[in-house]
PDB file of N, CA and C in Angstrom:
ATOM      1  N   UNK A   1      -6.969 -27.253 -31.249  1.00  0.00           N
ATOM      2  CA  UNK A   1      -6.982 -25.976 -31.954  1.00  0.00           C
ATOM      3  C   UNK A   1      -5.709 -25.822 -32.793  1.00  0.00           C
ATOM      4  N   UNK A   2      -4.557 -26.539 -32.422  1.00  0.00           N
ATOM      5  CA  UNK A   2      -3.239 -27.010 -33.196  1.00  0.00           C
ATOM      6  C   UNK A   2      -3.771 -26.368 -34.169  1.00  0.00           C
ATOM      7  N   UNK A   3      -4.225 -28.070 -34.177  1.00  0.00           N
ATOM      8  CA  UNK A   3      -4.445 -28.470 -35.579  1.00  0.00           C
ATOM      9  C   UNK A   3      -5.084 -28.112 -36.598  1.00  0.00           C
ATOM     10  N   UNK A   4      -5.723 -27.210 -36.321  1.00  0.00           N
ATOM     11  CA  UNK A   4      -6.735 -26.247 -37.224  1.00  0.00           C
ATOM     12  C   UNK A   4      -5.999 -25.278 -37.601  1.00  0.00           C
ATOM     13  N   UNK A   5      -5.179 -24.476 -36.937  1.00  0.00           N
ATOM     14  CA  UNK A   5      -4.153 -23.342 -37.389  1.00  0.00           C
ATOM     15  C   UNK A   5      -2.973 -24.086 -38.378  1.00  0.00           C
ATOM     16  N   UNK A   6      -2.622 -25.707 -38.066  1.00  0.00           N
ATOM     17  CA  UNK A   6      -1.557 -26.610 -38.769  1.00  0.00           C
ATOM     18  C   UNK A   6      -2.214 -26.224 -40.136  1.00  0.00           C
ATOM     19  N   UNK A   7      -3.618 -26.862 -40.351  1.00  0.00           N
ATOM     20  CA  UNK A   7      -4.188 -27.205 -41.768  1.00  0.00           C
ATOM     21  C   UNK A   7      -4.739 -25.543 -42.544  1.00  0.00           C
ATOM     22  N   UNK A   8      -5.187 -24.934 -41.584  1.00  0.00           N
ATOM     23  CA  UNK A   8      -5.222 -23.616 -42.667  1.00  0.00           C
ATOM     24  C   UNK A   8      -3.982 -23.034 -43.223  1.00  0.00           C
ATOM     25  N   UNK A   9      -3.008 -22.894 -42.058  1.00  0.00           N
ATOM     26  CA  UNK A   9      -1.814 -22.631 -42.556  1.00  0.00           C
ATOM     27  C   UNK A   9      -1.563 -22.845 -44.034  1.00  0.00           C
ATOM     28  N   UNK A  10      -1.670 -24.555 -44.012  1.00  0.00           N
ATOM     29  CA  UNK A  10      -0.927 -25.192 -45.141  1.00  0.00           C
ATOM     30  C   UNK A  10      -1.721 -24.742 -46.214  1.00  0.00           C
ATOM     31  N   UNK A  11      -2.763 -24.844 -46.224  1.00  0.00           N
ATOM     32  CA  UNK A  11      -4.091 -24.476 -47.126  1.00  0.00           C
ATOM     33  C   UNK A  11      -4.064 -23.162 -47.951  1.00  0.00           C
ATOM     34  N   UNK A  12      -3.487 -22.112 -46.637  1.00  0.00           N
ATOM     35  CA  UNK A  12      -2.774 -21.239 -47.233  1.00  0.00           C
ATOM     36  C   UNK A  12      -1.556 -20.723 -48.164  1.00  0.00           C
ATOM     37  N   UNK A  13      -0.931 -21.317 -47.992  1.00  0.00           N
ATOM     38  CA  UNK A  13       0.157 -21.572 -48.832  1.00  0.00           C
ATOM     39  C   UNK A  13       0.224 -22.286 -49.419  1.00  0.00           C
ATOM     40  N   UNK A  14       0.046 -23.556 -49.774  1.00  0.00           N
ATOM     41  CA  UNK A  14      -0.052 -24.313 -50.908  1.00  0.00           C
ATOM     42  C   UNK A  14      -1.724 -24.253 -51.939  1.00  0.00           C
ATOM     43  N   UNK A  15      -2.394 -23.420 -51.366  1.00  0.00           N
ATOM     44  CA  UNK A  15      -3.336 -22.609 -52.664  1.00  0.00           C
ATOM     45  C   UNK A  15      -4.357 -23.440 -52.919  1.00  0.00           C
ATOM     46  N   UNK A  16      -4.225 -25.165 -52.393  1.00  0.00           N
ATOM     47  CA  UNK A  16      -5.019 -26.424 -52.727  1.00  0.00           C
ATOM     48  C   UNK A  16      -5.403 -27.274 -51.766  1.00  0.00           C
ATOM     49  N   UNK A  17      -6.937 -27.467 -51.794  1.00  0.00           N
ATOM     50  CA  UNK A  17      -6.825 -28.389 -50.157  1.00  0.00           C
ATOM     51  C   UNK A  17      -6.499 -29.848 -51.085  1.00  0.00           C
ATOM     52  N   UNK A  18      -6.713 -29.910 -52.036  1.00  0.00           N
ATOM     53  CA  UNK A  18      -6.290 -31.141 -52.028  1.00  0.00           C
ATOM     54  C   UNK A  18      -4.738 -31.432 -51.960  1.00  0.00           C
ATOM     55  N   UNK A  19      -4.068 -30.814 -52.095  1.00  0.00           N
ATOM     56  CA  UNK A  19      -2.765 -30.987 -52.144  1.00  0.00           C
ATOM     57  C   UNK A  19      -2.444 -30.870 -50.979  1.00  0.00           C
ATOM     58  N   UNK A  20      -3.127 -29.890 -50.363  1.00  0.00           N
ATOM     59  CA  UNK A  20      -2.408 -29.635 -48.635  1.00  0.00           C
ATOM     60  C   UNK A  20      -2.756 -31.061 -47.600  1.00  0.00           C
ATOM     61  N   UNK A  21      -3.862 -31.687 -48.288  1.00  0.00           N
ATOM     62  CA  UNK A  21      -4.455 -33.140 -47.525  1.00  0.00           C
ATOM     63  C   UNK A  21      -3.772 -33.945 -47.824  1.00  0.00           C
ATOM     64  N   UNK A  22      -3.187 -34.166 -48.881  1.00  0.00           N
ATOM     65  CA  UNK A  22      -2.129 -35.221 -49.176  1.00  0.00           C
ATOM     66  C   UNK A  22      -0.475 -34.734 -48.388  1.00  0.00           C
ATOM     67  N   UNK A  23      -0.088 -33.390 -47.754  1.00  0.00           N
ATOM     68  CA  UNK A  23       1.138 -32.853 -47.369  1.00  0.00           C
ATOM     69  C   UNK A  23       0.482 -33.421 -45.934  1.00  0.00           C
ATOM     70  N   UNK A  24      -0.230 -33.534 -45.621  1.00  0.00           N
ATOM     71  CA  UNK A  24      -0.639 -33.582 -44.281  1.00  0.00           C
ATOM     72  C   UNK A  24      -1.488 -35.025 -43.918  1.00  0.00           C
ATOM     73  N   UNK A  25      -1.299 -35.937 -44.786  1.00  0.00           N
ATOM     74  CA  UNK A  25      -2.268 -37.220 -44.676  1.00  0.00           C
ATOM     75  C   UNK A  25      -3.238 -37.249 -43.854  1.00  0.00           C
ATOM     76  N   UNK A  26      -4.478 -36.590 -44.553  1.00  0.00           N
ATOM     77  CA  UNK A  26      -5.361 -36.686 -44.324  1.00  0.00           C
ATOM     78  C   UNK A  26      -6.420 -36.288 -45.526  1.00  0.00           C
ATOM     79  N   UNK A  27      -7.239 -36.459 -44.971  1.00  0.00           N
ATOM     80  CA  UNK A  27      -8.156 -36.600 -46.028  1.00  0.00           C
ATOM     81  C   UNK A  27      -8.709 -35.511 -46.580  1.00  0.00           C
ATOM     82  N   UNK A  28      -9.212 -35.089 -47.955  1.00  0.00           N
ATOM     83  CA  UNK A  28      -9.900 -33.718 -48.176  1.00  0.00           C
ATOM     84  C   UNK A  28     -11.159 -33.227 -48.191  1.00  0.00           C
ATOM     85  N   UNK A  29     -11.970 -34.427 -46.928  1.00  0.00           N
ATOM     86  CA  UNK A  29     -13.436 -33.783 -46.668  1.00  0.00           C
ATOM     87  C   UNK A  29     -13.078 -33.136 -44.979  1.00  0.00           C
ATOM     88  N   UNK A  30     -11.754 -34.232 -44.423  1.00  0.00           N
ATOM     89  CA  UNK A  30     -11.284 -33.786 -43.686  1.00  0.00           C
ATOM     90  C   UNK A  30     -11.285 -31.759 -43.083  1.00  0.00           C
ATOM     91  N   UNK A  31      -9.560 -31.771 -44.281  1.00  0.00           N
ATOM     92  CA  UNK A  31      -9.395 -30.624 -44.580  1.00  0.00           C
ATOM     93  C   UNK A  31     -10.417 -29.520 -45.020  1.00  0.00           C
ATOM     94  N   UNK A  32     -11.385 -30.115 -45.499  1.00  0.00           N
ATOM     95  CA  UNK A  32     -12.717 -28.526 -45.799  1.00  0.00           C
ATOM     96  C   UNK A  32     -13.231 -28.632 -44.372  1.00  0.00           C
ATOM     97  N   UNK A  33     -13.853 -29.985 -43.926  1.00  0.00           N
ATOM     98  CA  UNK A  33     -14.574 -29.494 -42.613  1.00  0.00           C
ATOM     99  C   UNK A  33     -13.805 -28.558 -41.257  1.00  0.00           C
ATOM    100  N   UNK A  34     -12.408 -29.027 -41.257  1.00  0.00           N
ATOM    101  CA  UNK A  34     -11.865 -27.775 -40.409  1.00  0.00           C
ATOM    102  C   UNK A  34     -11.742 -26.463 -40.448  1.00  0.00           C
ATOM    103  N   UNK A  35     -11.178 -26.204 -41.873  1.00  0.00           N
ATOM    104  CA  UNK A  35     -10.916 -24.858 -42.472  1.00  0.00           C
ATOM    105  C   UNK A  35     -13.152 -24.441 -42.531  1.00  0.00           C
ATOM    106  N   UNK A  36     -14.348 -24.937 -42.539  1.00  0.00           N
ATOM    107  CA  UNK A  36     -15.174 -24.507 -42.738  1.00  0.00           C
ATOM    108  C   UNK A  36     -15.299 -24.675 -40.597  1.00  0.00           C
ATOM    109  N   UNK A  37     -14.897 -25.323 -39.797  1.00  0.00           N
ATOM    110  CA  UNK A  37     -15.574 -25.059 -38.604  1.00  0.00           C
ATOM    111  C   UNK A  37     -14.564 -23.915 -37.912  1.00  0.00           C
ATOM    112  N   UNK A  38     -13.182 -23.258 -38.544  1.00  0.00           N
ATOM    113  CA  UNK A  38     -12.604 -22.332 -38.294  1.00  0.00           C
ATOM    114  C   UNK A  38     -13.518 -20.957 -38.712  1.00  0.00           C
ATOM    115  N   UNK A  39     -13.707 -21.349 -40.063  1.00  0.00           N
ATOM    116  CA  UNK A  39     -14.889 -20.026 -40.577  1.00  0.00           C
ATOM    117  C   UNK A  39     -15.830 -19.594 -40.019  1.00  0.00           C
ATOM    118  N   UNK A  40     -16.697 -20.749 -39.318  1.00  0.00           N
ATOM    119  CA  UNK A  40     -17.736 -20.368 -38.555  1.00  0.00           C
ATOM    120  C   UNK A  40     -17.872 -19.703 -37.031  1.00  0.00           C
ATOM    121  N   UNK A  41     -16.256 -20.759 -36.516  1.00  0.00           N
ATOM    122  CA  UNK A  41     -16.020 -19.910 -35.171  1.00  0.00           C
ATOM    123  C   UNK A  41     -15.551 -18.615 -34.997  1.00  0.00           C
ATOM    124  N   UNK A  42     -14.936 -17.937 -36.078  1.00  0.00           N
ATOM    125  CA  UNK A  42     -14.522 -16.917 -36.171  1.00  0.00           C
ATOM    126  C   UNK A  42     -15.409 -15.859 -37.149  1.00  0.00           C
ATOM    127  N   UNK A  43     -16.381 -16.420 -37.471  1.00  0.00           N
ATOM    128  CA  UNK A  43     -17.719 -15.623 -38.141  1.00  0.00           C
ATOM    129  C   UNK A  43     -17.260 -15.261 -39.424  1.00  0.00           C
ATOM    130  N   UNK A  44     -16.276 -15.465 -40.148  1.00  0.00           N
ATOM    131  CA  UNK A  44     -15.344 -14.861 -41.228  1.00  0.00           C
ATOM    132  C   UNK A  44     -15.064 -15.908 -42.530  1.00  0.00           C
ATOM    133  N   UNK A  45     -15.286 -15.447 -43.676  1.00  0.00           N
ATOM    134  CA  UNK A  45     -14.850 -16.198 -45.117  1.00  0.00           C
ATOM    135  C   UNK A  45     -13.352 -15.789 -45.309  1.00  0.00           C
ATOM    136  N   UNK A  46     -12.809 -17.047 -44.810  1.00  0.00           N
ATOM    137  CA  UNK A  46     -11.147 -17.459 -45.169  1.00  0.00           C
ATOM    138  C   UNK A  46     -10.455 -17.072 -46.281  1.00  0.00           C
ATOM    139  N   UNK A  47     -11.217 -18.034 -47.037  1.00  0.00           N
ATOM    140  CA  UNK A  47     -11.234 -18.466 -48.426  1.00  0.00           C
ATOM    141  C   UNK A  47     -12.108 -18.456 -49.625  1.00  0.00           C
ATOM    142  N   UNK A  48     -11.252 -17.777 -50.571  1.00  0.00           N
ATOM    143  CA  UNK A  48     -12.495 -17.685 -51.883  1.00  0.00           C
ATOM    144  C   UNK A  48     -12.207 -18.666 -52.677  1.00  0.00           C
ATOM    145  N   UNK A  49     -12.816 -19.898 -52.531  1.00  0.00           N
ATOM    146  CA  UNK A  49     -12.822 -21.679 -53.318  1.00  0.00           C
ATOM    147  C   UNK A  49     -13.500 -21.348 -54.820  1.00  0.00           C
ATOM    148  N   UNK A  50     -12.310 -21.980 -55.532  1.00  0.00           N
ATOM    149  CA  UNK A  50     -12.566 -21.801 -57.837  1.00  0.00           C
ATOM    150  C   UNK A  50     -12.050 -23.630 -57.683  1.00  0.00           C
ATOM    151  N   UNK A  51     -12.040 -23.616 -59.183  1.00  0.00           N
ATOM    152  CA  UNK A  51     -12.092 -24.985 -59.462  1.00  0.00           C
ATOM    153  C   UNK A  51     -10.188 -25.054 -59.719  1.00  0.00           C
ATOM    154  N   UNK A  52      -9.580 -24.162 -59.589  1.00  0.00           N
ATOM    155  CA  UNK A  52      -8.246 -24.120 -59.739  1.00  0.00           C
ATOM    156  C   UNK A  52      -7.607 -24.230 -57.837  1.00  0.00           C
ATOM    157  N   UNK A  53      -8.413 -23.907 -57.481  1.00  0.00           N
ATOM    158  CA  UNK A  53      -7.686 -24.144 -56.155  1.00  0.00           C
ATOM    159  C   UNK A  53      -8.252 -22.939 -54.660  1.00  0.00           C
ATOM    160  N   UNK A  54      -7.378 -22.027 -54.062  1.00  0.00           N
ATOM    161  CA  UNK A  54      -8.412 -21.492 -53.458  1.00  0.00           C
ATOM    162  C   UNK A  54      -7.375 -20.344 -53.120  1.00  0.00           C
ATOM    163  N   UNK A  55      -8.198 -19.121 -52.428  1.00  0.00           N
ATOM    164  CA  UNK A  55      -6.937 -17.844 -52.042  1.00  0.00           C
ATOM    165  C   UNK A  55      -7.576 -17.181 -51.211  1.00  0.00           C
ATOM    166  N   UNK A  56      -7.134 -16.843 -50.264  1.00  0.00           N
ATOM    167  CA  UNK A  56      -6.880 -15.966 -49.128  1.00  0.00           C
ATOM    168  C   UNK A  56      -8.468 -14.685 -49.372  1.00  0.00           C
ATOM    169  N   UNK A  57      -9.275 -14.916 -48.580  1.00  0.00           N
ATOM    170  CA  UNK A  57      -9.666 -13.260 -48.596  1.00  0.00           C
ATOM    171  C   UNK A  57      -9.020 -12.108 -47.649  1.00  0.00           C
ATOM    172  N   UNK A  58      -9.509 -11.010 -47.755  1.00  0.00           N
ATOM    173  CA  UNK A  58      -8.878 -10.113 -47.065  1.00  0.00           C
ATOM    174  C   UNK A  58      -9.260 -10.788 -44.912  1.00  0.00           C
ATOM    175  N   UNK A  59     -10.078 -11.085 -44.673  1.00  0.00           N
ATOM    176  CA  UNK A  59     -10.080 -11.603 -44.007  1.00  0.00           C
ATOM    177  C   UNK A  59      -9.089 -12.591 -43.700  1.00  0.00           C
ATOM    178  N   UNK A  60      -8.442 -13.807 -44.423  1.00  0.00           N
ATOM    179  CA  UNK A  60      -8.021 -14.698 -44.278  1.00  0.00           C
ATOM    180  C   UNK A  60      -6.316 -14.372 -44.694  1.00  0.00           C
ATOM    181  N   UNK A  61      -6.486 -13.348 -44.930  1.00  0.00           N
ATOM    182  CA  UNK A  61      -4.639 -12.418 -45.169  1.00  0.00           C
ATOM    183  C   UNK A  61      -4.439 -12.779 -43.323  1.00  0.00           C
ATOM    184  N   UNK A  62      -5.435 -11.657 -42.948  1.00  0.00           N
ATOM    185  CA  UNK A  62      -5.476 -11.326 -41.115  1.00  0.00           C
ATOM    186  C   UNK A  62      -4.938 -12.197 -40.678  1.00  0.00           C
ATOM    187  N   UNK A  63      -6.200 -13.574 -40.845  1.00  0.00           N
ATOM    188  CA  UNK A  63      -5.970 -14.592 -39.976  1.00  0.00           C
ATOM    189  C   UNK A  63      -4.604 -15.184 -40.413  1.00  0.00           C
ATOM    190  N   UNK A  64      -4.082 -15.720 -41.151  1.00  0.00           N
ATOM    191  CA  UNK A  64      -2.618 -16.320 -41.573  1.00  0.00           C
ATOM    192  C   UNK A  64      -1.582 -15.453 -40.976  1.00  0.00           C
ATOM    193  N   UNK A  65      -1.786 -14.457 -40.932  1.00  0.00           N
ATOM    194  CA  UNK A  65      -0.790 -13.293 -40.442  1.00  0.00           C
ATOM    195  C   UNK A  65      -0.765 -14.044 -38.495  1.00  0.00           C
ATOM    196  N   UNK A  66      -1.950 -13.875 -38.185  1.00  0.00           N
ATOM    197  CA  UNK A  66      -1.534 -14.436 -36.525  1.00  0.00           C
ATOM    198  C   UNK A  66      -2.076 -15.869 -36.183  1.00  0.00           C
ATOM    199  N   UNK A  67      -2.401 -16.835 -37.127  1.00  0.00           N
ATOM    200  CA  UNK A  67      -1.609 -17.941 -37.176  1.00  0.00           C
ATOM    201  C   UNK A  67      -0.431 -18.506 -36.966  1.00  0.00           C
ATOM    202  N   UNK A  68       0.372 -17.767 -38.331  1.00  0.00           N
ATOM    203  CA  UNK A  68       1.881 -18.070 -38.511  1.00  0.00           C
ATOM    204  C   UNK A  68       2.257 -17.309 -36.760  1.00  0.00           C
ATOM    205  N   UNK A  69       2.097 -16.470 -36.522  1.00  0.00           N
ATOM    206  CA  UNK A  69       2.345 -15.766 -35.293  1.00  0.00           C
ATOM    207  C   UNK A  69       2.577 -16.740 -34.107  1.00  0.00           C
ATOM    208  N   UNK A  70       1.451 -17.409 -33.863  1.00  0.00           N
ATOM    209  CA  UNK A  70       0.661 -18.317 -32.754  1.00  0.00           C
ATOM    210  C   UNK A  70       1.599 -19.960 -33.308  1.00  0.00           C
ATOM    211  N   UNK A  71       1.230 -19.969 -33.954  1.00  0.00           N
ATOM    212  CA  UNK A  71       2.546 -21.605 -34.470  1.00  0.00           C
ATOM    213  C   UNK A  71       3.754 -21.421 -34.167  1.00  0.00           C
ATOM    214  N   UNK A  72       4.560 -20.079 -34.440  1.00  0.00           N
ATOM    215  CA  UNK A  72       5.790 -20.054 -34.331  1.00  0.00           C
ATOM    216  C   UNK A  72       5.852 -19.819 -32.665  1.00  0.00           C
ATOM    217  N   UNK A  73       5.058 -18.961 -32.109  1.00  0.00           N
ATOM    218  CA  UNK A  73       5.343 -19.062 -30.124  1.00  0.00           C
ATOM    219  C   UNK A  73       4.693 -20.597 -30.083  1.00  0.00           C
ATOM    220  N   UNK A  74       3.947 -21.422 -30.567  1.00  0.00           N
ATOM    221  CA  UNK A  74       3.869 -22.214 -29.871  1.00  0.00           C
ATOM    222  C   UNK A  74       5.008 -23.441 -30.149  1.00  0.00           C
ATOM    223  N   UNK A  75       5.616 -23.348 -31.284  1.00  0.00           N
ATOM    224  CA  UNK A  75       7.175 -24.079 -31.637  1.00  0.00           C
ATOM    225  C   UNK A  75       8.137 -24.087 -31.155  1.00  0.00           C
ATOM    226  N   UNK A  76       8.372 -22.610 -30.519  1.00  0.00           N
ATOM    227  CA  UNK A  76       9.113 -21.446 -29.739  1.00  0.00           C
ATOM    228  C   UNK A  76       9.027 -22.185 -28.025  1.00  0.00           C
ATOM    229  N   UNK A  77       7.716 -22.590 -27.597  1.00  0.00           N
ATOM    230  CA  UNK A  77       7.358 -22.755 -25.732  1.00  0.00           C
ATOM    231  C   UNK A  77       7.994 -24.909 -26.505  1.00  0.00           C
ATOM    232  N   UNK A  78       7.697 -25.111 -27.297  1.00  0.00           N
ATOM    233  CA  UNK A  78       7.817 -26.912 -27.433  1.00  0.00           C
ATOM    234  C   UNK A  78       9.476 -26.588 -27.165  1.00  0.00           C
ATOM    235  N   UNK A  79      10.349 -26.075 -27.573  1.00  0.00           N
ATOM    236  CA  UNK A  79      11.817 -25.958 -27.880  1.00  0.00           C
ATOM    237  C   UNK A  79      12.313 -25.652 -26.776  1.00  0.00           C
ATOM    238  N   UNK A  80      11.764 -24.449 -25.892  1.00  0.00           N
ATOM    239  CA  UNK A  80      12.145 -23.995 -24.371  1.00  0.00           C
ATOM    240  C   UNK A  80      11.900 -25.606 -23.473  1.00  0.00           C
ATOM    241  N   UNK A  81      10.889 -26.293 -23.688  1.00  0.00           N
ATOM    242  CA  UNK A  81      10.223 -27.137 -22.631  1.00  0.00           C
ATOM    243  C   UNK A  81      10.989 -28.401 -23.134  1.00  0.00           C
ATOM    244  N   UNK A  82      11.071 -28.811 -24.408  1.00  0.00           N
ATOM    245  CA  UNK A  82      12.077 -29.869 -24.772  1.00  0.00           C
ATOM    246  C   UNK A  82      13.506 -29.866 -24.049  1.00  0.00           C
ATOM    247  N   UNK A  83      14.204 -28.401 -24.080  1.00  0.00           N
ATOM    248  CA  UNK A  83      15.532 -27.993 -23.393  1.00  0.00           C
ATOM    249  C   UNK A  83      15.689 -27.946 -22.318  1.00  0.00           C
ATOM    250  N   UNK A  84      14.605 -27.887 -21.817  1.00  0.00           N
ATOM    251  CA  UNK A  84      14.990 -27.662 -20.585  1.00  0.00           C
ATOM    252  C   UNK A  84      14.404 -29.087 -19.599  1.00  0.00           C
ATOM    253  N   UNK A  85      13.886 -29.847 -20.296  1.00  0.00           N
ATOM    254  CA  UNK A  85      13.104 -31.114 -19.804  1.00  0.00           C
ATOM    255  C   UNK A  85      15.048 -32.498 -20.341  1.00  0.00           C
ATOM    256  N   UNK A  86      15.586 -32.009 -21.194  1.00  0.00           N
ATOM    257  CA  UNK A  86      16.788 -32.806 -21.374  1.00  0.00           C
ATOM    258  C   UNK A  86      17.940 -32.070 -20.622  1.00  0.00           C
ATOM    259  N   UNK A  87      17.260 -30.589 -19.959  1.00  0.00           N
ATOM    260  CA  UNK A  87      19.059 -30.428 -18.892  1.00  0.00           C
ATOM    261  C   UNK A  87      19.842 -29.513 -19.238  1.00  0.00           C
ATOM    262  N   UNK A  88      19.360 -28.852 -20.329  1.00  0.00           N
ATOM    263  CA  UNK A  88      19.951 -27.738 -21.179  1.00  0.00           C
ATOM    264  C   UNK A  88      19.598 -26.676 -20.123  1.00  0.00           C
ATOM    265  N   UNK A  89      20.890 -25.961 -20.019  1.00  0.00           N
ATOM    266  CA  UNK A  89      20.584 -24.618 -19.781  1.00  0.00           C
ATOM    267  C   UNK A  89      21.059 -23.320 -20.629  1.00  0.00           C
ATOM    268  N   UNK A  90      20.723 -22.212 -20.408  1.00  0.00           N
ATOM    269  CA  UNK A  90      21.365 -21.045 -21.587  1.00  0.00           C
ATOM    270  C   UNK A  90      22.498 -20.137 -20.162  1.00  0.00           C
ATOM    271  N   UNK A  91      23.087 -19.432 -21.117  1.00  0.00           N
ATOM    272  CA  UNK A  91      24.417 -18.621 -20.003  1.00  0.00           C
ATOM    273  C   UNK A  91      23.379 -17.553 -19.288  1.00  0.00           C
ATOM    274  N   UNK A  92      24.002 -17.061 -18.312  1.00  0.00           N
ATOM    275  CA  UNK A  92      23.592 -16.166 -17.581  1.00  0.00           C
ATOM    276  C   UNK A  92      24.841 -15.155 -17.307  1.00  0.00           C
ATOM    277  N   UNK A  93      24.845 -14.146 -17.555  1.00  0.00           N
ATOM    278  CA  UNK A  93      25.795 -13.037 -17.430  1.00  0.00           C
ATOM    279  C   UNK A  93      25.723 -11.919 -16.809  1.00  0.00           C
ATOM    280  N   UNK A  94      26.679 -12.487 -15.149  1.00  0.00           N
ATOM    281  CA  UNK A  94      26.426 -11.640 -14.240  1.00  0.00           C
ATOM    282  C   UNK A  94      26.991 -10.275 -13.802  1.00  0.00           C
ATOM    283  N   UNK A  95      26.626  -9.343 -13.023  1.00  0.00           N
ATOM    284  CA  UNK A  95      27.652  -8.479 -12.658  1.00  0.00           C
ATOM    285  C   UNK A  95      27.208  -7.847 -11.866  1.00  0.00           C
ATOM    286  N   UNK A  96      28.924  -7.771 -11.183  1.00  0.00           N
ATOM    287  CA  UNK A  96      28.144  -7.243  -9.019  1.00  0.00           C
ATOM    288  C   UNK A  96      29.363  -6.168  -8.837  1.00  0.00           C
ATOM    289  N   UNK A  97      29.583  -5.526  -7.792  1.00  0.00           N
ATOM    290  CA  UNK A  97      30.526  -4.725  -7.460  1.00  0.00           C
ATOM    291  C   UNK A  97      31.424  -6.080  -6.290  1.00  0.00           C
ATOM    292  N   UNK A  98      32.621  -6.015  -6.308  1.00  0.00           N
ATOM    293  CA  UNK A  98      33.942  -6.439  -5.639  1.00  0.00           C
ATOM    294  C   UNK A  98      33.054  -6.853  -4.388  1.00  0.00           C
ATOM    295  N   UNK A  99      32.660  -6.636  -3.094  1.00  0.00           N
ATOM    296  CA  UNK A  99      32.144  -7.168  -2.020  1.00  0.00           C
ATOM    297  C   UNK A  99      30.873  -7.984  -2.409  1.00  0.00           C
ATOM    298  N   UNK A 100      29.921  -7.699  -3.014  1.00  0.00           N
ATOM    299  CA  UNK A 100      28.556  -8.600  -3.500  1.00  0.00           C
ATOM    300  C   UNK A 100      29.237 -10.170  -4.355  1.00  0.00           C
ATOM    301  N   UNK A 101      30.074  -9.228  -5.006  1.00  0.00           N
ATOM    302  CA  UNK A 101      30.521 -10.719  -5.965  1.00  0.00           C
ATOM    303  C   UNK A 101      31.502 -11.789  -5.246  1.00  0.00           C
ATOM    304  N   UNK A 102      31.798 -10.920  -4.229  1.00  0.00           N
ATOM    305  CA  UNK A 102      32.660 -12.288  -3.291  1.00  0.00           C
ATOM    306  C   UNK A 102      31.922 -12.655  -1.959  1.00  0.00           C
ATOM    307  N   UNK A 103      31.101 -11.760  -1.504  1.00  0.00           N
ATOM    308  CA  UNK A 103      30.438 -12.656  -0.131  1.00  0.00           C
ATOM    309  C   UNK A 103      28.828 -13.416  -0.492  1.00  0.00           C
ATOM    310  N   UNK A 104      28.150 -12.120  -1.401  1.00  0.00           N
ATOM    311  CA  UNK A 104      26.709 -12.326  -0.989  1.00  0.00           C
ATOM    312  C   UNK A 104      26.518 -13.582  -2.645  1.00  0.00           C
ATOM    313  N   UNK A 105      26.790 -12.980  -3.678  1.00  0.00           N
ATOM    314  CA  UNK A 105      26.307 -13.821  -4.747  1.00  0.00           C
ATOM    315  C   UNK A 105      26.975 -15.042  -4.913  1.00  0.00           C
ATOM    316  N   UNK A 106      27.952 -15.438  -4.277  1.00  0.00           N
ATOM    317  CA  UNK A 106      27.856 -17.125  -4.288  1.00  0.00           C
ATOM    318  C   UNK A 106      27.084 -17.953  -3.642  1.00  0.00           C
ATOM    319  N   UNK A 107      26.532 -17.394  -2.608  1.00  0.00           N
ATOM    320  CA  UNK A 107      25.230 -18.041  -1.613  1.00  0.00           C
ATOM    321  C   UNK A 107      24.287 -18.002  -2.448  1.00  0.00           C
ATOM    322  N   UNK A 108      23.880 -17.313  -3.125  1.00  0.00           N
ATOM    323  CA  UNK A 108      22.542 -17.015  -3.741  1.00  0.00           C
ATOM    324  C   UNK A 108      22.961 -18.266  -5.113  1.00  0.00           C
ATOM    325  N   UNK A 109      23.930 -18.383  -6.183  1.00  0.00           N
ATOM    326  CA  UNK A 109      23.985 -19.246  -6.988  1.00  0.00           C
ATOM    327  C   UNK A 109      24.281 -20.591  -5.922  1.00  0.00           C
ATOM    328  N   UNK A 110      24.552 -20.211  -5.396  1.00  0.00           N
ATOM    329  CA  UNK A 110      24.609 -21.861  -4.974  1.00  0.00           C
ATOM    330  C   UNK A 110      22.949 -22.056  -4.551  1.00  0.00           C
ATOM    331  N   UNK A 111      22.143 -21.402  -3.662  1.00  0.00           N
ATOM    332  CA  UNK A 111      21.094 -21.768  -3.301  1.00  0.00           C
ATOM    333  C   UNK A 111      20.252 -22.124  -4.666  1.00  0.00           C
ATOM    334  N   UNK A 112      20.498 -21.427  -6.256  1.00  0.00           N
ATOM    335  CA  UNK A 112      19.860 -21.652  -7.365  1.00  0.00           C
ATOM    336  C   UNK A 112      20.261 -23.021  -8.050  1.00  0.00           C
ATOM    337  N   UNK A 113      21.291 -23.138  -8.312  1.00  0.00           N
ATOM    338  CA  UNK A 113      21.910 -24.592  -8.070  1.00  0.00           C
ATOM    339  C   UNK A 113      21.181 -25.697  -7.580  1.00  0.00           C
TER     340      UNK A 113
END
């Protein structure tokens, strides 16, 4: 399903499937049959196709809108899972009152540790 949100995307913004099939090596019976089995699963005309290239219907504003949405969290979970699969961690910034921060919360980071 990526890959179907990858190629409309592009389709979208670069205005041309043929051009977007060559940004994306692949082919441009390729590129129509996805962008046409996206249309059908979602019951909706994407795209209004001229001999100059192609544009967004009001429908296909929508969909690009939570596309781009859905690509960027899913770029967003690859970057968390890359970081944290090489050892990366982010800061944590704590704060306790004088007795918690000297008896009880070093047991607890150490047990997280």
């Amino acid at each position: 399903m990526e890959q179907h949100f990858l190629v409309f995307k592009e389709v979208a913004e670069t205005k041309n499937i043929t051009l977007s099939a060559k940004k994306l090596h692949m082919s441009q019976p390729s590129i129509s049959l996805q962008i046409q089995n996206l249309e059908n699963q979602y019951g909706a005309r994407f795209f209004d196709r001229t001999n100059k290239g192609v544009t967004l219907t009001k429908e296909g504003e929508i969909f690009y809108t939570h596309v781009r949405s859905v690509l960027d969290i899913l770029m967003n979970a690859k970057e968390q899972i890359s970081a944290l699969s090489k050892g990366r961690r982010g800061l944590i910034y704590l704060g306790a009152t004088l007795t918690i921060g000297e008896y009880i919360l070093p047991n607890i980071l150490a047990y997280l540790l």
